[in-house]
Protein backbone atom coordinates (compact mmCIF):
# COMPACT_ATOMS: atom_id res chain seq x y z
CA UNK A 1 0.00 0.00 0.00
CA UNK A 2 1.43 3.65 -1.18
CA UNK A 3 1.35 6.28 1.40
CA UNK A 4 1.25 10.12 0.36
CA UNK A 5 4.76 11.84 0.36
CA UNK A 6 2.72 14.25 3.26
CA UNK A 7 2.07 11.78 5.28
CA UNK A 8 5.56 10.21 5.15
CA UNK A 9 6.75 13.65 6.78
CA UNK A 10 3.92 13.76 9.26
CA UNK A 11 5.33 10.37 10.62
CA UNK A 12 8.99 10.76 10.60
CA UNK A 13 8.44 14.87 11.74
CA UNK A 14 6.25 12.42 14.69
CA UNK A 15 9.00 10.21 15.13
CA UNK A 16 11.57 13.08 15.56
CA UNK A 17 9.74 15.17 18.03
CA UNK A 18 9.44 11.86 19.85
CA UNK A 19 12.96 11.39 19.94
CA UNK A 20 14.27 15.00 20.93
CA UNK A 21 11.61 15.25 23.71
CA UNK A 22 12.82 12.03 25.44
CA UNK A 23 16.30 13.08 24.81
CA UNK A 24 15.66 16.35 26.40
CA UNK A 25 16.63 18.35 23.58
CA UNK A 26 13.25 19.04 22.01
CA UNK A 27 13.92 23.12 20.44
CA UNK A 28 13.31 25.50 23.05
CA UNK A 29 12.47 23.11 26.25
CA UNK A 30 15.93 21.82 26.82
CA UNK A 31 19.09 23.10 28.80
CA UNK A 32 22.39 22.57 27.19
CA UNK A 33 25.89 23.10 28.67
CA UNK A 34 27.41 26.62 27.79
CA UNK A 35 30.51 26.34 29.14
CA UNK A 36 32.48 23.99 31.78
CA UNK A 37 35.51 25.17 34.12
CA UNK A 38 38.63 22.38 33.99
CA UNK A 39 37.84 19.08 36.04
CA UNK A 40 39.05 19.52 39.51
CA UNK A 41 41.15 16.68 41.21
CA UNK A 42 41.37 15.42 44.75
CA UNK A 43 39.04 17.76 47.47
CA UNK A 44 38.94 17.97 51.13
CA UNK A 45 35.79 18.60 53.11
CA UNK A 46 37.02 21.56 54.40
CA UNK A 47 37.50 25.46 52.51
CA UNK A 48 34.49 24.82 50.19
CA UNK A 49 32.52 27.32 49.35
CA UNK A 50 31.24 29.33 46.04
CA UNK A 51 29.93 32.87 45.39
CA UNK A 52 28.91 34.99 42.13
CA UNK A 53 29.96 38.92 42.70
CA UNK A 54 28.67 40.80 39.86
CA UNK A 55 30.41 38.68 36.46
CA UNK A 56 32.82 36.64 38.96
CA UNK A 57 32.26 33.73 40.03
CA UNK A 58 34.40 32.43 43.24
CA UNK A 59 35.59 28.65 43.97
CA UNK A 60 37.60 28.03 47.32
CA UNK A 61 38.92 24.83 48.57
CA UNK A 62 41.70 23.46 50.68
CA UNK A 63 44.26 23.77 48.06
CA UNK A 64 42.83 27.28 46.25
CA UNK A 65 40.56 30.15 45.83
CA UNK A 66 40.01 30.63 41.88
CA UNK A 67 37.95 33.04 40.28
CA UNK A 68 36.51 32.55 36.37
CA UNK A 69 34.17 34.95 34.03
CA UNK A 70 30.52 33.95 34.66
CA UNK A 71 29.59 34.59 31.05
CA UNK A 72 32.44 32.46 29.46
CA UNK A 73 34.20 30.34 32.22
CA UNK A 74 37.56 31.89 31.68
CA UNK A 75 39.29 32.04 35.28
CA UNK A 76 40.26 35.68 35.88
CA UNK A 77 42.74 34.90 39.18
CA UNK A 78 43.88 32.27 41.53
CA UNK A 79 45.14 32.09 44.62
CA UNK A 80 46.79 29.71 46.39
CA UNK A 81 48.26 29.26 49.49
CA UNK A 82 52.07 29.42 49.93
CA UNK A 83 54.32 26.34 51.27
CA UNK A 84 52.78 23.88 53.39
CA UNK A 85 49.60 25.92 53.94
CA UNK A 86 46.05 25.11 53.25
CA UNK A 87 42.46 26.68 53.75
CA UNK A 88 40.89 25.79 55.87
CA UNK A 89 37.29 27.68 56.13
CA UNK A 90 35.71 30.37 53.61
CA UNK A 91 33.46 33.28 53.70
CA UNK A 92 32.34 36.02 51.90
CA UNK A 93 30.44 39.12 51.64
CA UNK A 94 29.09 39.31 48.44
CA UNK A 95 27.52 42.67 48.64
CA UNK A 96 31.16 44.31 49.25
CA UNK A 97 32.98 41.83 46.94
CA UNK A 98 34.88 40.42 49.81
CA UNK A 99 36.45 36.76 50.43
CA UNK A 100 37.32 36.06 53.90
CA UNK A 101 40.05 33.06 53.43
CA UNK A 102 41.34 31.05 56.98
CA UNK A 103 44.26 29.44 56.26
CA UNK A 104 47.16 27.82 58.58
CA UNK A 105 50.64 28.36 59.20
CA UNK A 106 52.70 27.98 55.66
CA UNK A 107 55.54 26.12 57.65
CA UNK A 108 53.17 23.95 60.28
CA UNK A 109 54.60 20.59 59.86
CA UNK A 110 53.49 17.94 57.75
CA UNK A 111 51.10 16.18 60.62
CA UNK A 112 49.50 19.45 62.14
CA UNK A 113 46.04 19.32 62.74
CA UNK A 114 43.65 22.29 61.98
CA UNK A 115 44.32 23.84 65.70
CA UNK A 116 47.07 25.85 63.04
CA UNK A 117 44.79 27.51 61.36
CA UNK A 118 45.34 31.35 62.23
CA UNK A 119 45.05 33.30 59.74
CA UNK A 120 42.54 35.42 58.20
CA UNK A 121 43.03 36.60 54.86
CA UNK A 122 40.75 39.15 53.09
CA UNK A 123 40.66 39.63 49.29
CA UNK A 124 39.58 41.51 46.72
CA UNK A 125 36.74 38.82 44.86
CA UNK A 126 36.90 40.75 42.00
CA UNK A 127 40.55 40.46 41.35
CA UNK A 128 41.95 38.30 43.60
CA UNK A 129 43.95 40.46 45.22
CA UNK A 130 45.42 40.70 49.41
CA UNK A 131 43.41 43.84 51.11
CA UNK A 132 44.04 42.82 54.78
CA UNK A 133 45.44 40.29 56.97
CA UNK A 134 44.67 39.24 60.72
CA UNK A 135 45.92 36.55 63.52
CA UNK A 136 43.50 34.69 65.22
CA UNK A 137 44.09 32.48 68.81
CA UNK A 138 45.42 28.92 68.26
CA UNK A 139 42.16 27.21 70.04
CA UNK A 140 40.11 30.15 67.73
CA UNK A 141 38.89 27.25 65.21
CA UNK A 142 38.63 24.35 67.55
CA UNK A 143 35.51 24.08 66.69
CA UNK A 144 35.18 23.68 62.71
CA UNK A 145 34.07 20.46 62.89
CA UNK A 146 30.60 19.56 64.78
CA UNK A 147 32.53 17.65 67.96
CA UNK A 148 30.37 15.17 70.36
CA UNK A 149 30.80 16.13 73.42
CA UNK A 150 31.07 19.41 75.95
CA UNK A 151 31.69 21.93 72.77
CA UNK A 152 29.33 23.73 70.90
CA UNK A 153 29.69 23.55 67.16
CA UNK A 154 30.79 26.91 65.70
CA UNK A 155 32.22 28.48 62.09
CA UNK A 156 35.80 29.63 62.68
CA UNK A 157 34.55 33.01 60.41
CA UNK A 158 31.60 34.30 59.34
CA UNK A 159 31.03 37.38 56.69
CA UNK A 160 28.15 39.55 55.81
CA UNK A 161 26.76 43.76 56.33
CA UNK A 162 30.25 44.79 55.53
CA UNK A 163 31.44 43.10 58.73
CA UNK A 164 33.89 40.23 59.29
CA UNK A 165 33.19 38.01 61.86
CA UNK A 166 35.86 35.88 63.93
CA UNK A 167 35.12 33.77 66.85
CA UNK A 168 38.08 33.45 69.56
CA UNK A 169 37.30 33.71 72.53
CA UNK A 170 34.04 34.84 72.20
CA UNK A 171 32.60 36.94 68.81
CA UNK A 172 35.02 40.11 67.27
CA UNK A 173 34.17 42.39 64.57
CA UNK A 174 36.09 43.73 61.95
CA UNK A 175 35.52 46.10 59.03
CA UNK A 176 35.40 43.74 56.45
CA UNK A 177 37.13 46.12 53.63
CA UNK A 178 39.78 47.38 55.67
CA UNK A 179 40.68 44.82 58.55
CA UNK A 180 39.90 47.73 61.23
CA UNK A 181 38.96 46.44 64.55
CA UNK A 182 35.00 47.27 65.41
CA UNK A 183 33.67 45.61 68.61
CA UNK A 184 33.36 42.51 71.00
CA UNK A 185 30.08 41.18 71.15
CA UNK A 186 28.50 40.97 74.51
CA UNK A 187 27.58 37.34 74.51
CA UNK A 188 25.36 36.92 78.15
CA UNK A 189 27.52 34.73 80.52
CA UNK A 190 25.55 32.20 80.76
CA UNK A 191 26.03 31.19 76.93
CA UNK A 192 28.26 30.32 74.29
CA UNK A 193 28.35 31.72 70.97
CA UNK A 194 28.03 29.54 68.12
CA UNK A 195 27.37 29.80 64.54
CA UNK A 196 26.65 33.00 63.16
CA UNK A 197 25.56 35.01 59.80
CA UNK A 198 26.45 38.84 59.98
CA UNK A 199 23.53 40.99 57.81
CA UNK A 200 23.45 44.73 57.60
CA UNK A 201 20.43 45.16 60.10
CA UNK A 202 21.93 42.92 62.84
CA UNK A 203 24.17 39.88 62.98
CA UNK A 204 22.12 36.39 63.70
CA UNK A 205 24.05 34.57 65.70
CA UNK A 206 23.30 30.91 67.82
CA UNK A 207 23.34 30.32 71.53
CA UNK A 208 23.55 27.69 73.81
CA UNK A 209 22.62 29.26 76.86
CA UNK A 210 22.02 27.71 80.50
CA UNK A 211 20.54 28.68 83.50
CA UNK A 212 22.56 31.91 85.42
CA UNK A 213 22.75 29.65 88.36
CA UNK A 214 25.28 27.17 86.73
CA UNK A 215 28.23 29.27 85.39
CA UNK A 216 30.05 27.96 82.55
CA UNK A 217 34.05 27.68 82.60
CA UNK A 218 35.64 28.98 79.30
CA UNK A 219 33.99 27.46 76.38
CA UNK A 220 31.92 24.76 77.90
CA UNK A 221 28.46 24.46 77.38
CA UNK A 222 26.65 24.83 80.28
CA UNK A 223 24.69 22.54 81.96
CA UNK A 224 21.44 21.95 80.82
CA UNK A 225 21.29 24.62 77.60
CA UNK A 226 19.34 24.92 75.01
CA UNK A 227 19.25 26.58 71.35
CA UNK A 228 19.02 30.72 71.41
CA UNK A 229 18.88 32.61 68.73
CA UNK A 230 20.10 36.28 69.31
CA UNK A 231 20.43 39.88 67.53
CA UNK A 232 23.58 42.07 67.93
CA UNK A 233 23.82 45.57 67.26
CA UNK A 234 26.24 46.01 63.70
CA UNK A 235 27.86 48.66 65.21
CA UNK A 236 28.68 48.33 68.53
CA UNK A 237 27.95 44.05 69.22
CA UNK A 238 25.28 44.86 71.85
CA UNK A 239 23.11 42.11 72.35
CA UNK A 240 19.40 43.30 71.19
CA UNK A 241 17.72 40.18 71.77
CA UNK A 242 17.99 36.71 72.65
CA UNK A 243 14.72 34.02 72.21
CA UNK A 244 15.05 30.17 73.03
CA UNK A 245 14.28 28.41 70.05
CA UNK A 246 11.31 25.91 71.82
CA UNK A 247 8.36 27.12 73.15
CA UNK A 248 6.66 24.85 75.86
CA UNK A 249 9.59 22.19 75.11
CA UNK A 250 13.56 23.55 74.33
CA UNK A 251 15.22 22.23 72.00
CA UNK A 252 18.90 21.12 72.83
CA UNK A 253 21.90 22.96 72.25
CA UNK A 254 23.82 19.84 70.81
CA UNK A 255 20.61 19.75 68.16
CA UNK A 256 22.26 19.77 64.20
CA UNK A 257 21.42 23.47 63.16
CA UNK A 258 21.70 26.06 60.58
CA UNK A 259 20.63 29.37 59.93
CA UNK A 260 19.06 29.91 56.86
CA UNK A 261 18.63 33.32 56.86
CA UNK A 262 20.23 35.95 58.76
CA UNK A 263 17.70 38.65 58.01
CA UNK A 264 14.52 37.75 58.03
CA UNK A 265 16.36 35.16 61.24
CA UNK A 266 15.44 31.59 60.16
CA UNK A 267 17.11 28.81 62.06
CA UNK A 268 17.18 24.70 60.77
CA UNK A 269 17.41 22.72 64.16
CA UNK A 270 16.65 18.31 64.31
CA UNK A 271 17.81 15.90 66.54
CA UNK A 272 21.04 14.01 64.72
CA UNK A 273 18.84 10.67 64.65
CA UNK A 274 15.56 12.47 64.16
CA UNK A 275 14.92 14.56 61.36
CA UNK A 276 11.19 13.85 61.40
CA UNK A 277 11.10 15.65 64.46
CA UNK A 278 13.02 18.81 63.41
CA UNK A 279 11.59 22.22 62.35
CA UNK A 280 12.24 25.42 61.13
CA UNK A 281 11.83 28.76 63.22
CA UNK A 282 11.57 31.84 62.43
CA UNK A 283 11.80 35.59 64.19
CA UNK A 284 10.30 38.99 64.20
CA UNK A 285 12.45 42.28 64.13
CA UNK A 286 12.10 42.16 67.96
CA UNK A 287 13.17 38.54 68.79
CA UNK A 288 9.14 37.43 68.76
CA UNK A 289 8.78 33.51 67.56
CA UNK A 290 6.94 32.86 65.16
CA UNK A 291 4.84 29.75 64.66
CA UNK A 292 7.48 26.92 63.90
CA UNK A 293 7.54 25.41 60.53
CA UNK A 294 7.65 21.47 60.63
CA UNK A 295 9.71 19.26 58.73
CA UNK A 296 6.88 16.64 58.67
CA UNK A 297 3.34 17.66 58.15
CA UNK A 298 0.62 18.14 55.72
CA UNK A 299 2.91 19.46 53.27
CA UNK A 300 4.75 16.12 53.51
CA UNK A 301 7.98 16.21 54.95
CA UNK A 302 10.62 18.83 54.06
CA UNK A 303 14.51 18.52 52.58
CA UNK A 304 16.08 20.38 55.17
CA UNK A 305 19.17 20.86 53.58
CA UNK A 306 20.21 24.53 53.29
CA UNK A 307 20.84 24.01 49.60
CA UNK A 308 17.00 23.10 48.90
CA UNK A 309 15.49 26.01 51.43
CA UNK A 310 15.59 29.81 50.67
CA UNK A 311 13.85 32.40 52.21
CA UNK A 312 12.90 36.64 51.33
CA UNK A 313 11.13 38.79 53.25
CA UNK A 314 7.84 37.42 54.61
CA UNK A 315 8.36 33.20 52.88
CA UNK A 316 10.18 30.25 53.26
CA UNK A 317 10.81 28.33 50.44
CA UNK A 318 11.66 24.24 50.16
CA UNK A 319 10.98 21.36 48.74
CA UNK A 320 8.91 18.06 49.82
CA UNK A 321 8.11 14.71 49.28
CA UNK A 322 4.62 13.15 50.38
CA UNK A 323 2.92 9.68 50.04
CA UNK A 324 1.09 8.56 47.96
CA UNK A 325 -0.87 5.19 46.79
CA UNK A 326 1.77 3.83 44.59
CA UNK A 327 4.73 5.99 45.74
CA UNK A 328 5.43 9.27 46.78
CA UNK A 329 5.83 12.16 44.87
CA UNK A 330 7.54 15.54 45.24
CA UNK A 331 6.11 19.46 45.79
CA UNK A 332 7.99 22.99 46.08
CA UNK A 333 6.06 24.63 49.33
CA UNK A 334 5.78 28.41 50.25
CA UNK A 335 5.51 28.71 53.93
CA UNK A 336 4.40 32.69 55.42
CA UNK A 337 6.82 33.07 58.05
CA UNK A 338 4.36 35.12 60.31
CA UNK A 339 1.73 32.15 60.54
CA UNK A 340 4.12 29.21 59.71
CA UNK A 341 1.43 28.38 56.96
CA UNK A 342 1.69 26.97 53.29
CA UNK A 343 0.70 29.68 50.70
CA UNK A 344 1.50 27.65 47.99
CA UNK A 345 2.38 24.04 46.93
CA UNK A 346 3.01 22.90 43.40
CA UNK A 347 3.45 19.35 42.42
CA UNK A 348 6.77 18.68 40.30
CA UNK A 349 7.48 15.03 39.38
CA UNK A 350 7.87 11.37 40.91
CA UNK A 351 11.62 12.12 41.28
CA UNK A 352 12.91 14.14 43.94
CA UNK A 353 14.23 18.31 43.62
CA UNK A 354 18.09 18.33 44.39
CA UNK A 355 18.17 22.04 44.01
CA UNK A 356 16.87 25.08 44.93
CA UNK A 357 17.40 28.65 44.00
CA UNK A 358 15.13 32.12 44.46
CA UNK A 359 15.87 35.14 42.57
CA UNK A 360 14.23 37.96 41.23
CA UNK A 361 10.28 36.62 42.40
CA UNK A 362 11.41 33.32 40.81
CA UNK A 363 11.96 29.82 42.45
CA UNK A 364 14.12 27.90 40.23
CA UNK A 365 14.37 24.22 40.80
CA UNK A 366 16.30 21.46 39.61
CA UNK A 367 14.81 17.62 39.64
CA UNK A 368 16.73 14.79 40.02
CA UNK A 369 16.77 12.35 37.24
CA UNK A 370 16.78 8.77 37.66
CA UNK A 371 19.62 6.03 37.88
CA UNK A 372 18.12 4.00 36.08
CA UNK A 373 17.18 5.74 32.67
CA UNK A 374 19.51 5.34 29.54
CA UNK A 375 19.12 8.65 28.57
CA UNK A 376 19.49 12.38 31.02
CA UNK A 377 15.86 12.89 32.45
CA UNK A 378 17.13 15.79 34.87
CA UNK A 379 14.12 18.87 34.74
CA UNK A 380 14.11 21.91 35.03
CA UNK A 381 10.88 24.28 37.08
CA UNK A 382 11.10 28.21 37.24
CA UNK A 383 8.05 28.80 39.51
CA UNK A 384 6.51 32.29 40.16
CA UNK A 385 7.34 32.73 43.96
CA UNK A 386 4.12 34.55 45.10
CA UNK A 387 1.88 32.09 43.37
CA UNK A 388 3.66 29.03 42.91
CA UNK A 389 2.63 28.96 39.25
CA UNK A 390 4.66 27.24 36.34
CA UNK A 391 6.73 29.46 34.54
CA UNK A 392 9.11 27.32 32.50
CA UNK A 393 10.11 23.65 32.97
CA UNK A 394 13.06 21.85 30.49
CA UNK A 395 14.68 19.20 30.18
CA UNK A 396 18.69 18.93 30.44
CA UNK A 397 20.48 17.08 27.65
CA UNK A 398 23.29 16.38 29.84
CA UNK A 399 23.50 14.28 33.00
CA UNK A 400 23.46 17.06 35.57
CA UNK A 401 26.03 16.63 38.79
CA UNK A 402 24.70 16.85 42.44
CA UNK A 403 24.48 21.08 43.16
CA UNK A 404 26.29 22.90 46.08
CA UNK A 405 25.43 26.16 45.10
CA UNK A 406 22.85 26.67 42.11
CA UNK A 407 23.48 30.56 40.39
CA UNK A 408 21.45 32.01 37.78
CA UNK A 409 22.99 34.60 35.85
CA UNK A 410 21.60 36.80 33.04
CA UNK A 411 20.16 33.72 30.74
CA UNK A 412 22.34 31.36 31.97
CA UNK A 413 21.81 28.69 34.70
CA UNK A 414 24.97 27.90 36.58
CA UNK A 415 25.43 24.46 38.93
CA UNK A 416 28.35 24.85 41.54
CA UNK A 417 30.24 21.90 43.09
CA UNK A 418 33.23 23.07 45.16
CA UNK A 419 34.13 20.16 47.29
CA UNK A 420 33.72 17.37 44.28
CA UNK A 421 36.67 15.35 44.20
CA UNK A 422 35.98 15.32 40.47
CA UNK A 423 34.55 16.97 37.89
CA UNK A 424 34.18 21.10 37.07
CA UNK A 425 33.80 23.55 39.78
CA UNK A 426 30.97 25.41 37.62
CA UNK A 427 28.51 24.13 34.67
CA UNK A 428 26.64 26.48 33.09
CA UNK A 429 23.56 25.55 31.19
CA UNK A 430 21.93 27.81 28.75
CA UNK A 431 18.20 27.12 27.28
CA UNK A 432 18.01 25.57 23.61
């Protein structure tokens, strides 16, 4: 039997869509790469960290801070430690294009442990360049890693509201473009400072605070504390307020928490072999708690990782999986931070989201593919963050590596992995 020359076309045009849109590179609903940085080789767990400041895009690690073009991938500077030395921790303020590097001792011998690193290093993001330099106390970063135990977990440095933060033997200040010394914070006796997140109407920072009755000796936790979270003043490190975290019940001090957001404060707190019982909290301008935001309830239960939660002004935003007959599926959730209520839920596919990202009133969101198909199934969802609506969703043509950081820039989607052992520091995608 003949078949007409137009219907030939119709069937292998058919055929052809069929194949590009399960490939994920039907014309305009895919992502393809733009640009790659050179693989990286062996990483460490500490120094990682990555920033975009203006077209710059910042990588630090143990072994280097590097800097590349955001609109080609060209590096622009690197910087790397002299001698023996290594970073160990990384901050920045992005706002005043400042990297905040912690590295130790360039002639520590080869089996020092990180108790060497004591220096802080500022530079220049933009060109990679030395603008100030500071000792800190030997014991200063004792507490880098999360310890078990009578210490309370801590960052080393902290950066943000044109302040540098360092934590010695309790929290100092310093002007984070020149170095100049700016205050002491006054920390309440009865607790211990621990990680913090400078912002330019107050500095967030986490307490573990006991009873006055039970004095602490140096940086023990005291007996008995729970989670804080306090306000400082930016300009002279007078305490403004301090609110426990848990309202009829506290929640521990040794708890595994975050803060999300340093301004609006939002705090991520969960027991280490609990995460169903975690939560996140939130606070008013003058220390009030708000209604606590649960990792598990009608809106399923949350991926508290920081990577997957942003917040602005007045919402939360994360990502959730629920249950459902047959399996469970996944949602991005808007939570009001006043009320601790959803205001918006939007389904987005069987598989899980990996990434999250909230810029410019959008919620961009990156879905994990599965291990099983032959072919990249990775998605992409730009969401309208007041409504929740769809406003774009493509397909990658590429397999798309687990996200640190996710940037977008002008058109261009850019994923961030600065402590992969392997692979580039920076992909970036562009729509095709």
């Amino acid at each position: 039997m003949l078949i007409a020359g137009g219907a030939v076309l119709a069937l292998i045009g058919a055929a052809t869509a069929g194949c590009l849109a399960y490939t994920g590179r039907f014309p305009g609903d895919s992502m393809d790469i733009a640009w790659q940085t050179p693989a990286d080789g062996k990483s460490s767990e500490q120094g990682n960290g990555a920033w975009l400041v203006g077209d710059v895009l910042v990588r630090s690690r143990f072994d280097a801070a590097t800097a590349y073009d955001a609109r080609t991938g060209a590096q622009v500077w690197d910087l790397r430690p002299s001698g023996r030395s290594r970073i160990c921790a990384a901050e920045a303020d992005v706002d005043r294009s400042v990297l905040l590097v912690v590295r130790d001792d360039e002639h520590r011998p080869a089996s020092s442990r990180r108790e060497l690193c004591t220096v802080v290093t500022a530079v220049d993001m933009k060109n990679g360049r030395e603008i100030w330099r500071t000792p800190i106390p030997a014991d200063a970063d004792a507490d880098v890693d999360a310890k078990v135990g009578r210490r309370f977990e801590r960052g080393v440095i902290a950066a943000g509201g044109g302040l540098a933060l360092v934590a010695d033997q309790g929290l100092r200040a310093f002007d984070v473009r020149t170095g100049e010394s700016r205050w002491t914070a006054a920390v309440p006796e009865n607790c211990v400072p621990g990680k913090a997140a400078p912002a330019d109407r107050h500095v967030a920072v986490l307490l573990a605070c006991g009873t006055p009755d039970k004095p602490r000796t140096d940086d023990e936790v005291p007996e008995g504390a729970e989670l804080h979270a306090a306000a400082f003043a930016p300009t002279t490190g007078a305490l403004l307020w301090s609110t426990p975290l848990g309202d009829r019940e506290p929640v521990r001090w040794d708890e595994m928490s975050s803060i999300v957001s340093a301004d609006p404060l939002v705090v991520s707190a969960s027991g280490a072999g609990d995460k169903a019982s975690g939560a996140y909290y939130s606070f008013g301008k003058d220390g009030a708690r708000h209604p606590r935001i649960e990792f598990s309830g009608e809106h399923g239960h949350l991926n508290d990782k920081l990577r997957v939660a942003a917040v602005d002004g007045t919402r939360l935003y994360a990502l959730a999986g629920y249950y459902v007959k047959g399996g469970t599926r996944h949602r991005a959730v808007a939570f009001d931070l006043t009320t601790g209520r959803p205001v918006w839920r939007t389904d987005l596919d069987d598989l899980p989201g990996v990434a999250l990202h909230l810029q410019d009133g959008k919620v961009t969101v990156i879905v994990k593919g599965s291990a099983t198909s032959a072919v990249p199934d990775e998605d992409l969802y730009v969401l309208d963050a007041a409504t929740g609506k769809e406003r774009d969703s493509r397909g990658f043509h590429d397999d798309v590596a687990p996200a640190d950081e996710v940037f977008v820039y002008k058109d261009l989607l850019i994923v961030a992995r600065p402590g992969a052992s392997s692979g580039p520091a920076f992909t970036a995608y562009a729509r095709a």
